[in-house]
PDB file of N, CA and C in Angstrom:
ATOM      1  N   UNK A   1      26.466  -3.313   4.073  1.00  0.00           N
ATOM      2  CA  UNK A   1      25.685  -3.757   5.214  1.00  0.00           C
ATOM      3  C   UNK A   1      25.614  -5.277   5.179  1.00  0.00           C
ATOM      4  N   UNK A   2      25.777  -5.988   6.329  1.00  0.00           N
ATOM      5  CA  UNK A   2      25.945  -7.048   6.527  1.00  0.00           C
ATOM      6  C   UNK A   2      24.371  -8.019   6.069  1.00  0.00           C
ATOM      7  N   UNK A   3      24.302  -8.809   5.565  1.00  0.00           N
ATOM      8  CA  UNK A   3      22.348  -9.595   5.180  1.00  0.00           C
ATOM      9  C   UNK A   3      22.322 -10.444   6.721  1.00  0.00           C
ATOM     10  N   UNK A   4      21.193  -9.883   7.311  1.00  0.00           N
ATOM     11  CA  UNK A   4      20.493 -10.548   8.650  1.00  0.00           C
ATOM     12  C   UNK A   4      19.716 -11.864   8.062  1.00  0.00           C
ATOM     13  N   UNK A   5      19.508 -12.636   9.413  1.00  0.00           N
ATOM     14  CA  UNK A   5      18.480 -13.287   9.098  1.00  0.00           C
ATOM     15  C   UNK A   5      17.405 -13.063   7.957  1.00  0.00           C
ATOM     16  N   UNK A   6      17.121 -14.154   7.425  1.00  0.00           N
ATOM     17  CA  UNK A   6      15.569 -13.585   6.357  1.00  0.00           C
ATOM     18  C   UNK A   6      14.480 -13.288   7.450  1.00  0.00           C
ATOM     19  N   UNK A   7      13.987 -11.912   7.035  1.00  0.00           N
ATOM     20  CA  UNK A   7      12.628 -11.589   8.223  1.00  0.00           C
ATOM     21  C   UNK A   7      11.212 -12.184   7.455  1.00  0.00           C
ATOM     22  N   UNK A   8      10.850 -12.732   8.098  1.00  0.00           N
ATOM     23  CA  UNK A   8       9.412 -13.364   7.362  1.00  0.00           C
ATOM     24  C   UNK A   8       8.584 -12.601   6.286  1.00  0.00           C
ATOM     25  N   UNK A   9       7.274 -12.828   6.018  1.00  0.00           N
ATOM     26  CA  UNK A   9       6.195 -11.893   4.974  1.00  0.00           C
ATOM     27  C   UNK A   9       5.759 -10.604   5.646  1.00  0.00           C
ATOM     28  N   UNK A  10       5.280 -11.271   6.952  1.00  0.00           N
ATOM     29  CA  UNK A  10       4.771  -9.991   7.737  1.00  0.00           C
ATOM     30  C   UNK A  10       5.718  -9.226   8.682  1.00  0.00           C
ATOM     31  N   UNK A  11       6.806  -8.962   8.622  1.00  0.00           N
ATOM     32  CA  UNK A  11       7.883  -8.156   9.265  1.00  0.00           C
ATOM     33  C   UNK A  11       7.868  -6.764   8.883  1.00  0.00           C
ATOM     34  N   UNK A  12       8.387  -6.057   9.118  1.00  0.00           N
ATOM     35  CA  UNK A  12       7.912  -4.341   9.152  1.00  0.00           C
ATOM     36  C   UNK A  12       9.939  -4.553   8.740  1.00  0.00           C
ATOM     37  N   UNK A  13       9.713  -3.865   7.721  1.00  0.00           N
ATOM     38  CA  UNK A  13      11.170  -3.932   6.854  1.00  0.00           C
ATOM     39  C   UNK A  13      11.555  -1.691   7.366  1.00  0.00           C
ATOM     40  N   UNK A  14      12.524  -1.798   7.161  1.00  0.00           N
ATOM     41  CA  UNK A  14      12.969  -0.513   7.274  1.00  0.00           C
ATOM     42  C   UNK A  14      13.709   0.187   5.738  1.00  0.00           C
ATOM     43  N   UNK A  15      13.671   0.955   5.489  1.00  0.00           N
ATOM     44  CA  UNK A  15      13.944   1.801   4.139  1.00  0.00           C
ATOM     45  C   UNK A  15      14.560   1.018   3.554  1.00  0.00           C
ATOM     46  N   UNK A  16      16.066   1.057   4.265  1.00  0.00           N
ATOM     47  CA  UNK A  16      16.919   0.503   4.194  1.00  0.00           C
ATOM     48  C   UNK A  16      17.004  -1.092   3.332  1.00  0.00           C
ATOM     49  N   UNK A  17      16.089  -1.865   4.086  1.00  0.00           N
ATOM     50  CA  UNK A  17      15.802  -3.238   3.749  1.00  0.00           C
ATOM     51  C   UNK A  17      15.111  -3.200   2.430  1.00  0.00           C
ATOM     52  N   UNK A  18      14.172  -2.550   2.293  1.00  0.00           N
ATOM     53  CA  UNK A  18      12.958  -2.267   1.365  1.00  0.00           C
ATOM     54  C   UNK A  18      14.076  -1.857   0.166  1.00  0.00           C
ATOM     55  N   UNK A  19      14.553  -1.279  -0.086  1.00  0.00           N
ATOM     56  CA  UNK A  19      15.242  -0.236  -0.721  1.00  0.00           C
ATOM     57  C   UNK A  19      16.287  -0.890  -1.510  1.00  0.00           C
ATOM     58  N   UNK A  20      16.932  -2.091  -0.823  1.00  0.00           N
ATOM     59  CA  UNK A  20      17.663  -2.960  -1.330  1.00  0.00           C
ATOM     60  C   UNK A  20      17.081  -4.566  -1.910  1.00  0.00           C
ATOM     61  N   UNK A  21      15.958  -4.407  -1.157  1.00  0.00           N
ATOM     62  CA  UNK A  21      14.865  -5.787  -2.208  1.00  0.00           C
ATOM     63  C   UNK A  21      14.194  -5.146  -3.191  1.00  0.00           C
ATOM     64  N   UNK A  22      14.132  -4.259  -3.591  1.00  0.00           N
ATOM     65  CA  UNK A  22      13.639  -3.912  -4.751  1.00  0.00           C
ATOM     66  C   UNK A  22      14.680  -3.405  -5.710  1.00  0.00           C
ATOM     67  N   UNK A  23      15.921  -2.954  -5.275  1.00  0.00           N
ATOM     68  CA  UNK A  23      17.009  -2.699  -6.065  1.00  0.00           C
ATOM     69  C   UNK A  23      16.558  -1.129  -6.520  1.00  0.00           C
ATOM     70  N   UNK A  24      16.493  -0.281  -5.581  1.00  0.00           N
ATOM     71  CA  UNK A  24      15.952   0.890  -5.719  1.00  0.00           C
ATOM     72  C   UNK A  24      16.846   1.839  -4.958  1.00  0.00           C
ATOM     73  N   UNK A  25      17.582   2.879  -5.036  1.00  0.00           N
ATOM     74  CA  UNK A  25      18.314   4.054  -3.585  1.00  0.00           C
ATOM     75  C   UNK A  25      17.283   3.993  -2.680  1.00  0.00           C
ATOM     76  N   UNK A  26      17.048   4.611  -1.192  1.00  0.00           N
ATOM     77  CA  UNK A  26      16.529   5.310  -0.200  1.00  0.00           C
ATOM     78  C   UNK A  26      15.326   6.085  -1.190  1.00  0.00           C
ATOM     79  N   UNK A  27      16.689   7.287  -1.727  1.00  0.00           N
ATOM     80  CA  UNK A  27      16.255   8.482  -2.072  1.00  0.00           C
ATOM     81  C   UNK A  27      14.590   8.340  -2.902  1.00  0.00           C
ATOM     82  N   UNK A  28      14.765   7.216  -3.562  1.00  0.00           N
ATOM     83  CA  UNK A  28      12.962   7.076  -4.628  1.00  0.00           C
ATOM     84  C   UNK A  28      12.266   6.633  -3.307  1.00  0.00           C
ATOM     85  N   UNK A  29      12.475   5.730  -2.588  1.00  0.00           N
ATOM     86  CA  UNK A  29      11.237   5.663  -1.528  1.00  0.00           C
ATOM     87  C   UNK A  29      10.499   6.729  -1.240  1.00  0.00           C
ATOM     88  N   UNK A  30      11.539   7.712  -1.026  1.00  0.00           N
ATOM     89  CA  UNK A  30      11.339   8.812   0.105  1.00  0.00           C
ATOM     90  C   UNK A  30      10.321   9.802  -0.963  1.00  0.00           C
ATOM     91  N   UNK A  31      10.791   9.595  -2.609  1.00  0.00           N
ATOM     92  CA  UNK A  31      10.169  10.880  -3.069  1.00  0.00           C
ATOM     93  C   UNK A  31       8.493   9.631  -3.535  1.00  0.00           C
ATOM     94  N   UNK A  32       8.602   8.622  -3.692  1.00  0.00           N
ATOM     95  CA  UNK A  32       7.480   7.723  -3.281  1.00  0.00           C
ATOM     96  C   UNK A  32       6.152   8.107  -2.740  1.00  0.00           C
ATOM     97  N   UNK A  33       7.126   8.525  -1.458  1.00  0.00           N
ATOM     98  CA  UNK A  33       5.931   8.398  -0.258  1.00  0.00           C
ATOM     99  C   UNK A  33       4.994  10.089  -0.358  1.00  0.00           C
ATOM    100  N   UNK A  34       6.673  10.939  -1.267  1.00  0.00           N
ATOM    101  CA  UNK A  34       5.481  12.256  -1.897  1.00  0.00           C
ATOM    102  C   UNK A  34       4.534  12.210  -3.085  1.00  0.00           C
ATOM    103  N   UNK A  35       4.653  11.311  -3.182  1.00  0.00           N
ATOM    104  CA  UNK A  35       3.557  10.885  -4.860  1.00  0.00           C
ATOM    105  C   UNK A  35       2.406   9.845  -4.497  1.00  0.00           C
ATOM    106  N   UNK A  36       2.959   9.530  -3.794  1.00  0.00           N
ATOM    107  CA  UNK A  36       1.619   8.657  -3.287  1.00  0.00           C
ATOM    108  C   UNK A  36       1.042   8.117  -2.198  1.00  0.00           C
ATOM    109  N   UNK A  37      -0.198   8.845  -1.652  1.00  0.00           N
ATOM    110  CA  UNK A  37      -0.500   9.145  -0.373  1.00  0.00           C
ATOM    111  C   UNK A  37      -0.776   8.036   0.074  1.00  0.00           C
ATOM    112  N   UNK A  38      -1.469   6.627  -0.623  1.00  0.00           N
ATOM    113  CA  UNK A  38      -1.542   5.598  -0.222  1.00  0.00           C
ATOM    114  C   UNK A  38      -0.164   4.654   0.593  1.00  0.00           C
ATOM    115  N   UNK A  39       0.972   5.114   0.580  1.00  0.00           N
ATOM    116  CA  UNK A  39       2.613   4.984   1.005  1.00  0.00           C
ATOM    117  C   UNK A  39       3.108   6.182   2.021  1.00  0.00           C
ATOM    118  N   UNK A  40       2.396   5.109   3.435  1.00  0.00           N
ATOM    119  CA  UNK A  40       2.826   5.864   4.716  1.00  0.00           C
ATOM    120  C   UNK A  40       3.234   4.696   5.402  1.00  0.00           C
ATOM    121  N   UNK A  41       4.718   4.691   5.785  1.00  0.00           N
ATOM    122  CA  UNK A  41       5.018   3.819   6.511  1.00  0.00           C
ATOM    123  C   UNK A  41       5.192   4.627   7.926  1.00  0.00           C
ATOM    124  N   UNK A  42       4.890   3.809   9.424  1.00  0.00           N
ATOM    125  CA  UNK A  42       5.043   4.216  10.284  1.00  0.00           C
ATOM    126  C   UNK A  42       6.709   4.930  10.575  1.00  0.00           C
ATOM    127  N   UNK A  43       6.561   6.139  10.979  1.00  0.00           N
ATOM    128  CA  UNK A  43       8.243   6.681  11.241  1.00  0.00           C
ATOM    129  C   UNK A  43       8.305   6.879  12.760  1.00  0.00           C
ATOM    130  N   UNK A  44       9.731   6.434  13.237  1.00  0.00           N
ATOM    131  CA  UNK A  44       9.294   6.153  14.819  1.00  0.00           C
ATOM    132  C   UNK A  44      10.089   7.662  14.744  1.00  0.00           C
ATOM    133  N   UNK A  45      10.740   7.353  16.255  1.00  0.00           N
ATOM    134  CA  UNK A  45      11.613   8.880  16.616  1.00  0.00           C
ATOM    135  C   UNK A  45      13.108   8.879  15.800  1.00  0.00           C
ATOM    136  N   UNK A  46      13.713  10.035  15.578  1.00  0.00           N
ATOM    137  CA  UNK A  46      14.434  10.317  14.688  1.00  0.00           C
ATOM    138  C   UNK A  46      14.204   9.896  13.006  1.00  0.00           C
ATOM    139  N   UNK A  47      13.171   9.910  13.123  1.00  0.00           N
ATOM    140  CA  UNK A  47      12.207   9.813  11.234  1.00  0.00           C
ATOM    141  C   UNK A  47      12.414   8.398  10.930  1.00  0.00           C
ATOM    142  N   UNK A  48      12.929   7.396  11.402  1.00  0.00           N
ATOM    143  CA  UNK A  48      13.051   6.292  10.845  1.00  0.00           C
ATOM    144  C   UNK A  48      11.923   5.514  10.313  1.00  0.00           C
ATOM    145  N   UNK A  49      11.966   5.192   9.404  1.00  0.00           N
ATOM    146  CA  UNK A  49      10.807   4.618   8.390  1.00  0.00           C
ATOM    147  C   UNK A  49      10.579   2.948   8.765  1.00  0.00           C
ATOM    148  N   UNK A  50       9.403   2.580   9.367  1.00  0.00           N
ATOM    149  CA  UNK A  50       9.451   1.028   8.889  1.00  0.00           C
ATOM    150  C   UNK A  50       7.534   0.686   8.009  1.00  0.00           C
ATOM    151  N   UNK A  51       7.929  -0.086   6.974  1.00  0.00           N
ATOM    152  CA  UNK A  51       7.483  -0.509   6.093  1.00  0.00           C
ATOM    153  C   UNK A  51       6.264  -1.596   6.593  1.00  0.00           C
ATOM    154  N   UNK A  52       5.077  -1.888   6.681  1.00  0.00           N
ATOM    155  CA  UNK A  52       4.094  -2.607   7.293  1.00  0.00           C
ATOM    156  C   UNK A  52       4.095  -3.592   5.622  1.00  0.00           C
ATOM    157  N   UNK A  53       3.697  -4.640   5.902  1.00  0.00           N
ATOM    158  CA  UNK A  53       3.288  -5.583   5.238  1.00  0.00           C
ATOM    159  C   UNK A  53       2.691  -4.883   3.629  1.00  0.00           C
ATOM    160  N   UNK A  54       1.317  -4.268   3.779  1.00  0.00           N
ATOM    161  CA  UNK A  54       0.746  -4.033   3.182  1.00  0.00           C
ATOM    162  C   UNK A  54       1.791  -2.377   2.122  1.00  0.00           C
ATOM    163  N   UNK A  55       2.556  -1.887   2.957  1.00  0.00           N
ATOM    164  CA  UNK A  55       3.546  -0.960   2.270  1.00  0.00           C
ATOM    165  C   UNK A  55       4.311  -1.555   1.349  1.00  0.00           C
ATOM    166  N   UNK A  56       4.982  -2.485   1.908  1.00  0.00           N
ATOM    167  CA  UNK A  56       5.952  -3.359   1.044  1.00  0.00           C
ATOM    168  C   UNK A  56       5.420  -3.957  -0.133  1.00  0.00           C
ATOM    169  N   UNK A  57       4.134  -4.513  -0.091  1.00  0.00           N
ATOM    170  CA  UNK A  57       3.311  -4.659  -1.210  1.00  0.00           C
ATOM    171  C   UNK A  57       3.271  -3.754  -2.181  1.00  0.00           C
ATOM    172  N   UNK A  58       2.509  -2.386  -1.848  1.00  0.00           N
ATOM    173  CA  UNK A  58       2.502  -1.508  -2.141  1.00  0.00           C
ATOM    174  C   UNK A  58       3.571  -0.814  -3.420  1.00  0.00           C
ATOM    175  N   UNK A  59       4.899  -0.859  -2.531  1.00  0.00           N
ATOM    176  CA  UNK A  59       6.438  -0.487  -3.339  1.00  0.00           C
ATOM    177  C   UNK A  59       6.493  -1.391  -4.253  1.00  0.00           C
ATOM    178  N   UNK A  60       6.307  -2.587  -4.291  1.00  0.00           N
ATOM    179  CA  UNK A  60       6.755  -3.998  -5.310  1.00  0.00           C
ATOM    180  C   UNK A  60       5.750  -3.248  -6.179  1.00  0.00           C
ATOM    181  N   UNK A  61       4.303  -2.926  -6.155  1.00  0.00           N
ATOM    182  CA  UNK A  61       3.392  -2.653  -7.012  1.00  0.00           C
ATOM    183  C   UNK A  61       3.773  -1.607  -7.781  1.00  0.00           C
ATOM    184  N   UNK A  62       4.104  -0.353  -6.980  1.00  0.00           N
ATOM    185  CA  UNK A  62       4.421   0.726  -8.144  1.00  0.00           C
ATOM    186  C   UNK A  62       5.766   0.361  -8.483  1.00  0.00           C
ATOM    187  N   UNK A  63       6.622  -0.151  -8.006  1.00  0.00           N
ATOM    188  CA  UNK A  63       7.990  -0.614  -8.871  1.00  0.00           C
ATOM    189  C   UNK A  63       7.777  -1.099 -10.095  1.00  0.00           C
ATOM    190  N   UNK A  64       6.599  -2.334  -9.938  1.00  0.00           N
ATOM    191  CA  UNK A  64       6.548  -2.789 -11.010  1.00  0.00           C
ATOM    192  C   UNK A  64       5.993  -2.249 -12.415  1.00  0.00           C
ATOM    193  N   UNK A  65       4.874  -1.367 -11.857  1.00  0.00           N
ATOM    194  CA  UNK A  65       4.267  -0.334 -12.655  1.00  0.00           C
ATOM    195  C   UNK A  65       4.763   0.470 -13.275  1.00  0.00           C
ATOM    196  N   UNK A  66       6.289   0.920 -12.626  1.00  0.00           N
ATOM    197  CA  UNK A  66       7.021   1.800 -13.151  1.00  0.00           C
ATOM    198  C   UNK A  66       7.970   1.385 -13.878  1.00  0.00           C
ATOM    199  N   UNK A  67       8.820   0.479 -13.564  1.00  0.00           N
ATOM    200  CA  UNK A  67       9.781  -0.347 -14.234  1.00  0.00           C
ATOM    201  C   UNK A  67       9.623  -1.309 -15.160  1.00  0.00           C
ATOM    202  N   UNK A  68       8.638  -2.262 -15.020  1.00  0.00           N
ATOM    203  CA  UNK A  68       7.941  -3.230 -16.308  1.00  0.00           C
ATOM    204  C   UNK A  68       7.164  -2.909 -17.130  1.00  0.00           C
ATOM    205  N   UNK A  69       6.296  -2.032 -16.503  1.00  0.00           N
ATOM    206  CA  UNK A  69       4.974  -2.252 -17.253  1.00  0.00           C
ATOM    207  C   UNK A  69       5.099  -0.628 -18.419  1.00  0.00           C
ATOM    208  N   UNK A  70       5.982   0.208 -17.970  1.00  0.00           N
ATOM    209  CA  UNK A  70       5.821   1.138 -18.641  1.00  0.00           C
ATOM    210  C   UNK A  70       5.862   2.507 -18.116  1.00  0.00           C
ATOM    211  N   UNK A  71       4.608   2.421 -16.764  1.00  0.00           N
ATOM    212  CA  UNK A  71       3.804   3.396 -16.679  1.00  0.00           C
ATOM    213  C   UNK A  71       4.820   4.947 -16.313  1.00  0.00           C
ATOM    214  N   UNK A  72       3.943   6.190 -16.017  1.00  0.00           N
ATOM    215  CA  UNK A  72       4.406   6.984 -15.563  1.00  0.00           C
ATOM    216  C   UNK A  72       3.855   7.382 -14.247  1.00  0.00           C
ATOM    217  N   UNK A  73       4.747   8.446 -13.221  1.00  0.00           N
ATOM    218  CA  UNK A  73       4.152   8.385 -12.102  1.00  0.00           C
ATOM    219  C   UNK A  73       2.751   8.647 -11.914  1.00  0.00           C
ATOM    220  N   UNK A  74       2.827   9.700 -13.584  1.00  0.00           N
ATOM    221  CA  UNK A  74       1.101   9.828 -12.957  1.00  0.00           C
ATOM    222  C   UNK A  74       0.155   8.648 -12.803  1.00  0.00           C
ATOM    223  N   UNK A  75       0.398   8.420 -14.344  1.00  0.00           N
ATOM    224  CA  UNK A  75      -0.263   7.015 -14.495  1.00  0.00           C
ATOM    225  C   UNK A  75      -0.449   6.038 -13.322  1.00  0.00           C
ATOM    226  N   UNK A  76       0.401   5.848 -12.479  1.00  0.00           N
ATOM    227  CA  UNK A  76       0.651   4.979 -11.642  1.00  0.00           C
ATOM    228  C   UNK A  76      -0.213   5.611 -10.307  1.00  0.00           C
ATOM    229  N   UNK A  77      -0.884   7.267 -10.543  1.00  0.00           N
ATOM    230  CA  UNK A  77      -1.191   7.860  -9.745  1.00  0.00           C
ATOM    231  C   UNK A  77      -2.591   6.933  -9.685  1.00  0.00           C
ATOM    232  N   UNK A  78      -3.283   7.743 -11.161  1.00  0.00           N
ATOM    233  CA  UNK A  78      -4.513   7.286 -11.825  1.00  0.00           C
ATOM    234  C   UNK A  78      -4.925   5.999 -11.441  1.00  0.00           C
ATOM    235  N   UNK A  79      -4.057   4.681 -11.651  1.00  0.00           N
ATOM    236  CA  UNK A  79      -4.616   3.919 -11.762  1.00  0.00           C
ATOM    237  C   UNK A  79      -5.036   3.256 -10.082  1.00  0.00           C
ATOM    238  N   UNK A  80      -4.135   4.027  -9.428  1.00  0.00           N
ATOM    239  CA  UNK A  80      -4.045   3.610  -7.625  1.00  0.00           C
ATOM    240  C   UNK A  80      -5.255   4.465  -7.352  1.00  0.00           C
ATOM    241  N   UNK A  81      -5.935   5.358  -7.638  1.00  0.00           N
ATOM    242  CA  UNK A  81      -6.901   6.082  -7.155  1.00  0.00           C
ATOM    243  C   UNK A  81      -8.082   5.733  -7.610  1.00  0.00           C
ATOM    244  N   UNK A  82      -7.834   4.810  -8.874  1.00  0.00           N
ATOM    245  CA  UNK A  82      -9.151   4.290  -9.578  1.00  0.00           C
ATOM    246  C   UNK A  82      -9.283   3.126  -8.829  1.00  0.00           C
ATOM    247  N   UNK A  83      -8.975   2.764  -8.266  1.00  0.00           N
ATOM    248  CA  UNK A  83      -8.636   1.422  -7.322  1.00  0.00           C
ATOM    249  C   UNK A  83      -9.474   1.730  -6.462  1.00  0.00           C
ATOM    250  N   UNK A  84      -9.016   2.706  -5.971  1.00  0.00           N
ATOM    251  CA  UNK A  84      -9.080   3.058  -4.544  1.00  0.00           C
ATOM    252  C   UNK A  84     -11.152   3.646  -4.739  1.00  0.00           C
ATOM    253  N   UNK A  85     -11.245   3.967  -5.313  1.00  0.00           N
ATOM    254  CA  UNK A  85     -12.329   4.927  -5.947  1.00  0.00           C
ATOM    255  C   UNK A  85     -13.849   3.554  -6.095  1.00  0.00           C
ATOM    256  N   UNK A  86     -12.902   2.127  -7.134  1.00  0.00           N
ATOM    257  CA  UNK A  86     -13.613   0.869  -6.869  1.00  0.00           C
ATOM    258  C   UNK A  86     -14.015   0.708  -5.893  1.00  0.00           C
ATOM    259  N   UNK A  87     -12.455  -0.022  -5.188  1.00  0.00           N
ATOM    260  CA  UNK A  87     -12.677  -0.409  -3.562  1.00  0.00           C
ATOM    261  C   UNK A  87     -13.779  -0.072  -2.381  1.00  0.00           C
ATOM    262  N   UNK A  88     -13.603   1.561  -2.997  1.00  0.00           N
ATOM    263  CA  UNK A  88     -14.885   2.731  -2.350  1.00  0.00           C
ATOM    264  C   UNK A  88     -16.489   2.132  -2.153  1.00  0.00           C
ATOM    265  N   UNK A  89     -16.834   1.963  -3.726  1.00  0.00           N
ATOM    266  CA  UNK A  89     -18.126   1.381  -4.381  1.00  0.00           C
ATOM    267  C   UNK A  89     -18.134   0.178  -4.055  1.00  0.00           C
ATOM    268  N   UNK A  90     -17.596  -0.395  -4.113  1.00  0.00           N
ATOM    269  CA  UNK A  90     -17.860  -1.950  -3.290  1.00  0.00           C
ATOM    270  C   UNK A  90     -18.088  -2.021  -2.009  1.00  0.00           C
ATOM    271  N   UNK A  91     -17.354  -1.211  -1.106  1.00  0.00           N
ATOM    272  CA  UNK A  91     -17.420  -1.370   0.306  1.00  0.00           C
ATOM    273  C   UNK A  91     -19.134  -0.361   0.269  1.00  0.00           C
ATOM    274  N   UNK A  92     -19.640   0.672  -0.335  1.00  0.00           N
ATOM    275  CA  UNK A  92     -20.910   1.190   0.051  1.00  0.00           C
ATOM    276  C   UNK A  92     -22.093   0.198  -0.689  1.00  0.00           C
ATOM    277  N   UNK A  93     -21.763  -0.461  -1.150  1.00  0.00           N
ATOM    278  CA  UNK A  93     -22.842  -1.755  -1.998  1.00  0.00           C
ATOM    279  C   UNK A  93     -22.877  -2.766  -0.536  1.00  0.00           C
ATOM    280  N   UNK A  94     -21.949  -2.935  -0.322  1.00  0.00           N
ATOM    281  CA  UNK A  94     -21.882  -4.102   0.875  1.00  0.00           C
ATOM    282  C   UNK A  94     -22.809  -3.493   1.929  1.00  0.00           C
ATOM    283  N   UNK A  95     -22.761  -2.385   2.270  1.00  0.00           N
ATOM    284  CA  UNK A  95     -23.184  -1.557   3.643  1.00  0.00           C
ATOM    285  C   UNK A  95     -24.349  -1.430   2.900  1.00  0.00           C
ATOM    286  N   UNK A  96     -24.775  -1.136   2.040  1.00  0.00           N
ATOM    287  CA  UNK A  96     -26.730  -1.093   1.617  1.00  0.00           C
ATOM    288  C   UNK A  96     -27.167  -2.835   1.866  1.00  0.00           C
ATOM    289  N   UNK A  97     -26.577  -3.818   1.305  1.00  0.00           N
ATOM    290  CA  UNK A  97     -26.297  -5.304   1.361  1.00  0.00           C
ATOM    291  C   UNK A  97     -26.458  -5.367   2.882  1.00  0.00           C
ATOM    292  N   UNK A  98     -25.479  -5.112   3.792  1.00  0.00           N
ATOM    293  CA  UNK A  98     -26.143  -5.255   5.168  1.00  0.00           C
ATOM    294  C   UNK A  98     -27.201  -4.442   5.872  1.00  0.00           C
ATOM    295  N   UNK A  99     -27.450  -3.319   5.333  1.00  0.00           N
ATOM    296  CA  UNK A  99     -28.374  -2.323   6.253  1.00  0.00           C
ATOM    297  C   UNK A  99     -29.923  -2.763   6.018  1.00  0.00           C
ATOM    298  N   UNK A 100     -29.792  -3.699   4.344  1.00  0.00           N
ATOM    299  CA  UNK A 100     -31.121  -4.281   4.117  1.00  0.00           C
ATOM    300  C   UNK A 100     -31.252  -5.658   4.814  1.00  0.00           C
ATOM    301  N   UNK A 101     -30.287  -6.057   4.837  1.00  0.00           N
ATOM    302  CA  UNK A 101     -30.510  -7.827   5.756  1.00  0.00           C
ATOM    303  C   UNK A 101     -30.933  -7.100   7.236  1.00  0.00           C
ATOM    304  N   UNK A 102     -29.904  -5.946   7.575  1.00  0.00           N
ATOM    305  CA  UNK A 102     -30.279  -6.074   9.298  1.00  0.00           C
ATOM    306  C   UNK A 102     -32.184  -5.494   9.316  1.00  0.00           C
ATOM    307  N   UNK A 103     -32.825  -4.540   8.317  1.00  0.00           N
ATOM    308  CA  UNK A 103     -34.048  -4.019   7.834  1.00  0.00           C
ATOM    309  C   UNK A 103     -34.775  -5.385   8.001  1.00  0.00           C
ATOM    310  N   UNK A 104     -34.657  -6.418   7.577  1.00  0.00           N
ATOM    311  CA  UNK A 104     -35.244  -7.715   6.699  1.00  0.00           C
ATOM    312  C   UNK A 104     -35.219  -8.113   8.387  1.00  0.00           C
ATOM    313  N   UNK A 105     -34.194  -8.418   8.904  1.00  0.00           N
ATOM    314  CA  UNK A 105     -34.374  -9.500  10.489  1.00  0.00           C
ATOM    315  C   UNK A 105     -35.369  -8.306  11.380  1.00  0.00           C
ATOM    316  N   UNK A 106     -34.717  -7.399  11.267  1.00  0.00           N
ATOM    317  CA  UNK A 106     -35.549  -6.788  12.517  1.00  0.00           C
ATOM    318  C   UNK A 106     -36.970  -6.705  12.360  1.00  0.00           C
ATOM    319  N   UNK A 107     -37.577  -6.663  10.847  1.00  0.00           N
ATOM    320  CA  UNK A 107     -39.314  -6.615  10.419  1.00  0.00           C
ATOM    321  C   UNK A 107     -39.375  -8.165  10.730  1.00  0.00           C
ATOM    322  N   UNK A 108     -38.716  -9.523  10.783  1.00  0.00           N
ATOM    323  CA  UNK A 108     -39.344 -10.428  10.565  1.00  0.00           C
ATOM    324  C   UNK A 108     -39.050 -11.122  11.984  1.00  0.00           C
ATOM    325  N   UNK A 109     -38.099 -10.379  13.183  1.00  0.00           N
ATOM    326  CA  UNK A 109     -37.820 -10.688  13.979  1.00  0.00           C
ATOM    327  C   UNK A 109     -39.214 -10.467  15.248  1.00  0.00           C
TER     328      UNK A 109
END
């Protein structure tokens, strides 16, 4: 396949593209996206896959997880869900954090 233009950071990459910047087949994307639910790239008509910003991130992350660092898929499961599980607890700390400020204006309003 011929190399296009460089597409910027935020470009929506297709399998294809993705697949060859990470130095990976198709085929692991695809079994990827069955291991880890957080890895849904939009698929238009005839299944074609394109990759959003935050996906492409995503792939570099468990690539790296998988290929450098050691891990195994599960592992790589674990540690994306413990993330995700954080992320959780922070975002409901914030929402008590605002539900008491908006509590606080409306008594002093």
């Amino acid at each position: 396949m011929a190399a296009g233009p460089e597409k910027g950071p935020e470009a929506f990459r297709t399998i294809g593209e993705l697949a060859q910047e990470i130095g990976r087949p198709q085929h692991i994307l695809r079994y990827w996206e069955t291991r880890f639910p957080q890895l849904r790239p939009l698929q238009r008509a005839g299944g074609r896959r394109y990759y959003r910003p935050d996906d492409v991130a995503l792939v570099r992350r468990i690539d790296s997880l998988l290929s450098r660092e050691g891990y195994s898929i599960r592992g790589v499961q674990r540690l994306l869900d413990a993330e995700r599980g954080a992320r959780r607890g922070r975002t409901d700390s914030l929402r008590a954090v605002r539900d008491s400020l908006q509590v606080a204006l409306t008594e002093d309003g």
